[in-house]
C-alpha atoms as a PDB file:
ATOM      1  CA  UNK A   1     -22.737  71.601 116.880  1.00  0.00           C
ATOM      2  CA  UNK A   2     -21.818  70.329 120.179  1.00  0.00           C
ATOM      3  CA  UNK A   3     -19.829  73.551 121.676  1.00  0.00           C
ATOM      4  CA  UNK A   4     -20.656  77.175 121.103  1.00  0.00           C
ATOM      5  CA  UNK A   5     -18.467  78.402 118.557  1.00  0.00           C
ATOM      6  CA  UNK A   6     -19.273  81.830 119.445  1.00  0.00           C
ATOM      7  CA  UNK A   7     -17.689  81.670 123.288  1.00  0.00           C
ATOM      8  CA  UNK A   8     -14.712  83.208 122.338  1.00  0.00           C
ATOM      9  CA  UNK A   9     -16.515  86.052 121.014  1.00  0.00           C
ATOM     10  CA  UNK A  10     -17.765  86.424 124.620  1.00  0.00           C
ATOM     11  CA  UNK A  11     -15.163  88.730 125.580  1.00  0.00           C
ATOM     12  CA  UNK A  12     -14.222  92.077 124.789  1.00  0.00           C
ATOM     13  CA  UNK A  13     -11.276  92.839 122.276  1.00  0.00           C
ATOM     14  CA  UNK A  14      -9.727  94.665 124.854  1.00  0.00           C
ATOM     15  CA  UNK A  15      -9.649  91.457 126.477  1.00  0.00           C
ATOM     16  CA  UNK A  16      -7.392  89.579 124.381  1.00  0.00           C
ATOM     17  CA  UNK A  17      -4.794  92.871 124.502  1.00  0.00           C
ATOM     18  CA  UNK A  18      -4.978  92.966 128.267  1.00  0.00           C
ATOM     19  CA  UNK A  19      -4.475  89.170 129.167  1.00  0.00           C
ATOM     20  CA  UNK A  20      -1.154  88.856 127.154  1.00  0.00           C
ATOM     21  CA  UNK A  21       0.028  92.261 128.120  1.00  0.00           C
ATOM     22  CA  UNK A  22      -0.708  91.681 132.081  1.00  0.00           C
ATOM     23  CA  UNK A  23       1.239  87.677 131.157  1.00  0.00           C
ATOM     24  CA  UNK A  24       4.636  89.842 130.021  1.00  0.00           C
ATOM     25  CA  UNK A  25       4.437  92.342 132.479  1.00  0.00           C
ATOM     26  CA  UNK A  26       4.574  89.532 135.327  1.00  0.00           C
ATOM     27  CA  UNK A  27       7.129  87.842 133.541  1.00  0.00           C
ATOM     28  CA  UNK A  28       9.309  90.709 133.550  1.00  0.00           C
ATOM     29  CA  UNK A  29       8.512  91.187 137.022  1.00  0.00           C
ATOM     30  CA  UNK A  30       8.964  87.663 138.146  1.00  0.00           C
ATOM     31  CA  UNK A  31      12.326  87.759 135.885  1.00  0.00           C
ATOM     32  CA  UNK A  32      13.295  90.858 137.864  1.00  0.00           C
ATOM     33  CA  UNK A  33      13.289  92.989 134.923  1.00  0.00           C
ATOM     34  CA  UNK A  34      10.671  95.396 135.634  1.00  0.00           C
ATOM     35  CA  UNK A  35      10.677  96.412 139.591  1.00  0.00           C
ATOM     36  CA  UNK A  36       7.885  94.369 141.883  1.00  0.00           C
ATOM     37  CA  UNK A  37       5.571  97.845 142.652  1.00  0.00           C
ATOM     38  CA  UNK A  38       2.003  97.481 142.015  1.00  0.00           C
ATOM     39  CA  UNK A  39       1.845 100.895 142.057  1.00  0.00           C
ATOM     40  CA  UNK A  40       4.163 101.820 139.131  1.00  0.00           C
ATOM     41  CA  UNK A  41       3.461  97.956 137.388  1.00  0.00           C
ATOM     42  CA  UNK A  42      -0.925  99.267 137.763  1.00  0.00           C
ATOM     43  CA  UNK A  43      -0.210 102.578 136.907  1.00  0.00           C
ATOM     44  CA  UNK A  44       1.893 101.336 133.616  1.00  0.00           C
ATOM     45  CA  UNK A  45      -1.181  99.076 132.261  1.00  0.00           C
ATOM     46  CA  UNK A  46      -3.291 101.345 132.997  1.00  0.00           C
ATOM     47  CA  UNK A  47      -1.503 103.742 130.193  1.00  0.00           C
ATOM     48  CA  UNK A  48      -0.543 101.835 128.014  1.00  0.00           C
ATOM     49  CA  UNK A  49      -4.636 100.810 127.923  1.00  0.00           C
ATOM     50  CA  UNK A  50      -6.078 103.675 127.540  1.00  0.00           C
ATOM     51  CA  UNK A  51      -4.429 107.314 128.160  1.00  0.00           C
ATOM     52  CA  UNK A  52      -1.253 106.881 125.584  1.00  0.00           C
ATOM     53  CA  UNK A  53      -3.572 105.455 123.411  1.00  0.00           C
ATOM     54  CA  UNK A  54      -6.370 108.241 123.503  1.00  0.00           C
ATOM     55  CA  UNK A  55      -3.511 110.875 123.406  1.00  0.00           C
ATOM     56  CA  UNK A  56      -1.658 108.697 120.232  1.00  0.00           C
ATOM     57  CA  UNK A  57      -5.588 108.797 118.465  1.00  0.00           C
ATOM     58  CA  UNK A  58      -5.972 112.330 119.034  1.00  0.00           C
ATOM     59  CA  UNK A  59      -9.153 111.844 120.859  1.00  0.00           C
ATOM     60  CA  UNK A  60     -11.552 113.917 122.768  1.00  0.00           C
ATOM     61  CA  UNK A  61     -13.170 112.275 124.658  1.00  0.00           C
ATOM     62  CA  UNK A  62     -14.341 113.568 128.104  1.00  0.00           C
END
């Protein structure tokens, strides 16, 4: 083989969630349809990543 068909396996699955999800939210943004605040746009990601999700799962972890 002349490529490594293993490079995309060199990132993380969370990886391939976080790309697309950080490419809408700056549509929206650009679009106008989410406000331009890093702080709430940062804060949002950052939920929807990994808080709502270990809260969703039921999860303890510390």
């Amino acid at each position: 083989m002349l490529t490594d068909s293993r490079s995309f396996m060199s990132f993380p699955r969370h990886e391939y969630f976080r790309r697309p999800l950080c490419n809408l939210l700056g549509t929206d943004v650009e679009a106008g349809l989410i406000p331009n605040d890093d702080a709430l746009v940062g804060n949002m990601v950052k939920n929807i990543c990994y808080p709502n999700a270990k809260a969703y799962l039921g999860l303890k972890v510390s």
